[in-house]
N, C-alpha and C. Protein backbone atom coordinates (compact mmCIF):
# COMPACT_ATOMS: atom_id res chain seq x y z
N UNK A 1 -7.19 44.27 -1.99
CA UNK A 1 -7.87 43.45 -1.01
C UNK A 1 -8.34 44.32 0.14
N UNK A 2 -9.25 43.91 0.75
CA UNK A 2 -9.89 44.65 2.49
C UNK A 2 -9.59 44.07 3.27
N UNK A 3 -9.32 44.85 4.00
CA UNK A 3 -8.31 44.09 5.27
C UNK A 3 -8.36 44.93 6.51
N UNK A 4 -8.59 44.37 7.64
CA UNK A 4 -8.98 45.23 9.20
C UNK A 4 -6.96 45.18 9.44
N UNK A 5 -6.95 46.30 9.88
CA UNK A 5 -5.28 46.65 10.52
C UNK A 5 -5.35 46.19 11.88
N UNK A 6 -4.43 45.00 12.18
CA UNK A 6 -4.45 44.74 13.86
C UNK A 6 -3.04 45.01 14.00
N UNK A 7 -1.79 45.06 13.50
CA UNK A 7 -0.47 45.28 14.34
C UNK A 7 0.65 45.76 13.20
N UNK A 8 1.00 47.06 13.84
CA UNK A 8 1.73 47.69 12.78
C UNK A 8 3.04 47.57 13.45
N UNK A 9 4.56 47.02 12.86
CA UNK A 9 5.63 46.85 13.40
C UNK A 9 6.94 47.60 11.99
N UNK A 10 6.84 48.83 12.28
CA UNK A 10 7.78 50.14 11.50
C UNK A 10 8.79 49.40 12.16
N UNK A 11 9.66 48.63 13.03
CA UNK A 11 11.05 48.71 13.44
C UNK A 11 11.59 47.38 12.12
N UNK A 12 10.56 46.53 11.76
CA UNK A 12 10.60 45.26 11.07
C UNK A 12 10.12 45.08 9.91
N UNK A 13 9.29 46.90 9.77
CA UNK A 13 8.64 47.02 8.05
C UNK A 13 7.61 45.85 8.01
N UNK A 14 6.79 45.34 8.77
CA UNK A 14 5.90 44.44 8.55
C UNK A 14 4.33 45.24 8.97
N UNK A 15 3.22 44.68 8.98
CA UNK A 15 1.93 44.68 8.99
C UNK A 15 1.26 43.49 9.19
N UNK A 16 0.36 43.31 10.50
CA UNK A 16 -0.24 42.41 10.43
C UNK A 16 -1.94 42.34 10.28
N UNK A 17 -2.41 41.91 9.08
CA UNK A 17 -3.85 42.67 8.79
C UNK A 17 -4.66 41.33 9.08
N UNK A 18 -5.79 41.10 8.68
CA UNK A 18 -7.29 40.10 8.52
C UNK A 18 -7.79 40.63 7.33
N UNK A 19 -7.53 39.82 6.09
CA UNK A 19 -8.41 39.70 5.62
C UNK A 19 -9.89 39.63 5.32
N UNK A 20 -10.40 40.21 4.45
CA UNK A 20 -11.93 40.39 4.97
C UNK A 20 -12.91 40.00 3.51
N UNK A 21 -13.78 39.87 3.78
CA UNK A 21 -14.57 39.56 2.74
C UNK A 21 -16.06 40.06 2.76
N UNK A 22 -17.06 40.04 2.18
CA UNK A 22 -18.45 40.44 2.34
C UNK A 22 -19.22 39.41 1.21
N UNK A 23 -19.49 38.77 2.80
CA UNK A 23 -20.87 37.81 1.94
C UNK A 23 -22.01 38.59 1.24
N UNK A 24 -23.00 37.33 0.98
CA UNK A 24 -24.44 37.61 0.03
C UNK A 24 -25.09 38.24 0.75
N UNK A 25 -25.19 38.58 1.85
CA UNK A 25 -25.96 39.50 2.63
C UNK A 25 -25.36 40.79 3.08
N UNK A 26 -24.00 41.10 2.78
CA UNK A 26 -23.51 42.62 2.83
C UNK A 26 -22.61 42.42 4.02
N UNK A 27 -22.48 41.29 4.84
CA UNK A 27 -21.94 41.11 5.94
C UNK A 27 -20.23 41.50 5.88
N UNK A 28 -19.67 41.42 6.41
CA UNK A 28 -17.91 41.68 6.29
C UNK A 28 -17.76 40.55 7.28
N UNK A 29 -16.70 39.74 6.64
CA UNK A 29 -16.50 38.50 7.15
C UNK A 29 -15.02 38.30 7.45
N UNK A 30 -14.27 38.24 8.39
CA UNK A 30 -12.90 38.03 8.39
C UNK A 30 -12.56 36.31 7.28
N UNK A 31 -11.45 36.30 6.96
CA UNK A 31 -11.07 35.20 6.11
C UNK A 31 -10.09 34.85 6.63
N UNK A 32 -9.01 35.59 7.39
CA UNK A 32 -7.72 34.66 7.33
C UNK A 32 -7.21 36.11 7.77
N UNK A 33 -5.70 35.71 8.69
CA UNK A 33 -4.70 36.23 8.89
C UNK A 33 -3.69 36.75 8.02
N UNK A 34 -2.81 37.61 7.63
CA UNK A 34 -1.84 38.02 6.96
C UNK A 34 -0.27 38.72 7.90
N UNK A 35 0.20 38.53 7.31
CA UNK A 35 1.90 39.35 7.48
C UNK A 35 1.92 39.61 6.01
N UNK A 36 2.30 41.01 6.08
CA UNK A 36 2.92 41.84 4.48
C UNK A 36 3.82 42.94 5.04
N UNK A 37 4.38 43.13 4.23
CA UNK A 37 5.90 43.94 4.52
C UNK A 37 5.46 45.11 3.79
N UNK A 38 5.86 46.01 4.92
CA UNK A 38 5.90 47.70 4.20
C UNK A 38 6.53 48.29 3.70
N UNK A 39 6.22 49.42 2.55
CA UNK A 39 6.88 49.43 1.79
C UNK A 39 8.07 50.53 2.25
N UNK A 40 9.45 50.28 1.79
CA UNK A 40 10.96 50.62 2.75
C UNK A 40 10.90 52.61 2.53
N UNK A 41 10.51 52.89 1.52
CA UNK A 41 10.84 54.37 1.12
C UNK A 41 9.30 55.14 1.05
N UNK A 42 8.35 54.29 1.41
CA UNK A 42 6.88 55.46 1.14
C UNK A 42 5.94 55.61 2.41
N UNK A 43 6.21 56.84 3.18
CA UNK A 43 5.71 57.22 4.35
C UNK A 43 3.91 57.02 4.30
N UNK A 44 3.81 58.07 3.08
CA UNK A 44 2.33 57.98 2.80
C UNK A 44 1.33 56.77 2.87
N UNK A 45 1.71 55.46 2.66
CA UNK A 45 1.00 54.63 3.17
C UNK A 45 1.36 53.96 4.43
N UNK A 46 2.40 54.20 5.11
CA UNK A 46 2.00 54.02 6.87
C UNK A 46 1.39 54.85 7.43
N UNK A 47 1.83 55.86 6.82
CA UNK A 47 0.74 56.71 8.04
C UNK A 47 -0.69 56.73 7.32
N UNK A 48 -1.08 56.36 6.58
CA UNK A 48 -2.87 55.79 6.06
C UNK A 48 -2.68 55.22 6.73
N UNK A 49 -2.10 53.71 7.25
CA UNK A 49 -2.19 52.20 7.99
C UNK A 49 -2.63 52.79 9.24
N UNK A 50 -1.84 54.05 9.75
CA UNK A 50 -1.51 54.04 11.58
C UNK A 50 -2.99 55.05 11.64
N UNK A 51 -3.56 55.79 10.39
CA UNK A 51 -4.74 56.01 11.26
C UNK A 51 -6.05 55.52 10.38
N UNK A 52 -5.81 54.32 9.99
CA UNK A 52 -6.88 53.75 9.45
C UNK A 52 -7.54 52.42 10.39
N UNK A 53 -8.53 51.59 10.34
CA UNK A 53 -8.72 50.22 10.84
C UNK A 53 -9.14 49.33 9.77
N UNK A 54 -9.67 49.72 8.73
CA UNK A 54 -9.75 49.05 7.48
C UNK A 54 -9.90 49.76 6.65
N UNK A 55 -8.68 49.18 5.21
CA UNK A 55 -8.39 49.73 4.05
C UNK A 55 -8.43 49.09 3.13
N UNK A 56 -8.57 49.14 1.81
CA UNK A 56 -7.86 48.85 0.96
C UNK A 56 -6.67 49.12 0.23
N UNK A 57 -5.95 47.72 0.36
CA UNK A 57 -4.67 47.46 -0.08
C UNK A 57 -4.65 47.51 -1.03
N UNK A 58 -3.32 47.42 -1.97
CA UNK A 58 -2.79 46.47 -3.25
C UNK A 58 -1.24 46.36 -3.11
N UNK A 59 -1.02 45.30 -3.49
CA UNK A 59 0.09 44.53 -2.92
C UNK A 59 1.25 44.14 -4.10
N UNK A 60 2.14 43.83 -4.21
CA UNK A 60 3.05 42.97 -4.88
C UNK A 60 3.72 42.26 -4.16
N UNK A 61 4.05 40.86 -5.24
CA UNK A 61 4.38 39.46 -4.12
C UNK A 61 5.99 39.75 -4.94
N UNK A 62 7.00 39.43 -4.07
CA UNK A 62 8.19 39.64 -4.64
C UNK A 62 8.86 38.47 -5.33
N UNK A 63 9.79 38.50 -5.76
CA UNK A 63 9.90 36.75 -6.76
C UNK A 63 10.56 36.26 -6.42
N UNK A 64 10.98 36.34 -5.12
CA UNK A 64 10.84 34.97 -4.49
C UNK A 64 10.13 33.81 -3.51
N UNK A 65 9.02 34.65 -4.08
CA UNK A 65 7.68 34.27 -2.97
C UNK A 65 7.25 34.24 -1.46
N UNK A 66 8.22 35.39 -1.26
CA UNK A 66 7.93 35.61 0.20
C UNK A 66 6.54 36.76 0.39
N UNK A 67 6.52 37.19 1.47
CA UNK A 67 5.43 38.26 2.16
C UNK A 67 5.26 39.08 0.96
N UNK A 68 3.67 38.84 0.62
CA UNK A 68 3.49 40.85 -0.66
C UNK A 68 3.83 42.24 0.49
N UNK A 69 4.52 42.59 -0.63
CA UNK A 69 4.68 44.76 -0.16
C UNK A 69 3.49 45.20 -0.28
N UNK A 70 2.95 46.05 0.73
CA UNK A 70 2.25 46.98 -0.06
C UNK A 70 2.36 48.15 -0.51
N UNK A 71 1.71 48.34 -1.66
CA UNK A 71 2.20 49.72 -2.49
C UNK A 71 0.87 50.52 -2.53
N UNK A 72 0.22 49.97 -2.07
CA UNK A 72 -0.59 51.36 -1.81
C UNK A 72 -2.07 51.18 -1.38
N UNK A 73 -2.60 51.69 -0.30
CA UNK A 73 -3.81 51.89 0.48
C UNK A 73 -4.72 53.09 0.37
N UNK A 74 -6.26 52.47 0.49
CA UNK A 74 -6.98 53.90 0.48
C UNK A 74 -7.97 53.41 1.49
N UNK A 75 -8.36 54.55 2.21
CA UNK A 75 -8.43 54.38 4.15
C UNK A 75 -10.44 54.19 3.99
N UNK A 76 -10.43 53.58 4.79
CA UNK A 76 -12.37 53.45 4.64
C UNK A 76 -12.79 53.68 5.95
N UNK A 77 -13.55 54.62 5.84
CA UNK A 77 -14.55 54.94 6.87
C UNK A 77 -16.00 53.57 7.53
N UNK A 78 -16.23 53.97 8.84
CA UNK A 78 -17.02 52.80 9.12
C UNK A 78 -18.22 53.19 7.99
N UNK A 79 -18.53 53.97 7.57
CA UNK A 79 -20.05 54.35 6.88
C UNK A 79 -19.43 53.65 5.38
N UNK A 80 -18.47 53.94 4.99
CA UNK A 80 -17.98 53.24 3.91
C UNK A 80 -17.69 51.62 3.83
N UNK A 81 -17.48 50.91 4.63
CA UNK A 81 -17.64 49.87 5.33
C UNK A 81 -18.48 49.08 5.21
């Protein structure tokens, strides 16, 4: 998923992103709010998060249907954008 990074909280392992989308005209559209939990043992994608503003995620939802982890991000430039 694409998602703009607004609040990174390492003391609580959480992330709070916006969902994003891109309409029929190329636009990037926020969709909705998120909380997802970071992942407990892999540095490499917080520190993508702490110097990125929008990435792509991919996530797993855990089974008991709480907050998806994410397991792994790749950082986008505004020109990529």
């Amino acid at each position: 998923m694409l998602v703009k990074i607004d609040k990174i909280n390492e003391v609580e392992h959480k992330v709070n992103v916006t969902l994003l989308d891109i309409d029929d005209l190329g636009s990037v559209v926020p969709m909705k709010d998120l909380e997802l939990n970071l992942p407990l043992y892999d540095e490499s994608v917080i520190n993508i998060l702490k110097t990125s503003t929008h990435v792509i995620i991919f996530t797993e939802v855990p089974p008991n249907g709480g907050n998806p982890t994410i397991i792994s991000a790749i950082n986008l430039t505004d020109d990529e954008l």
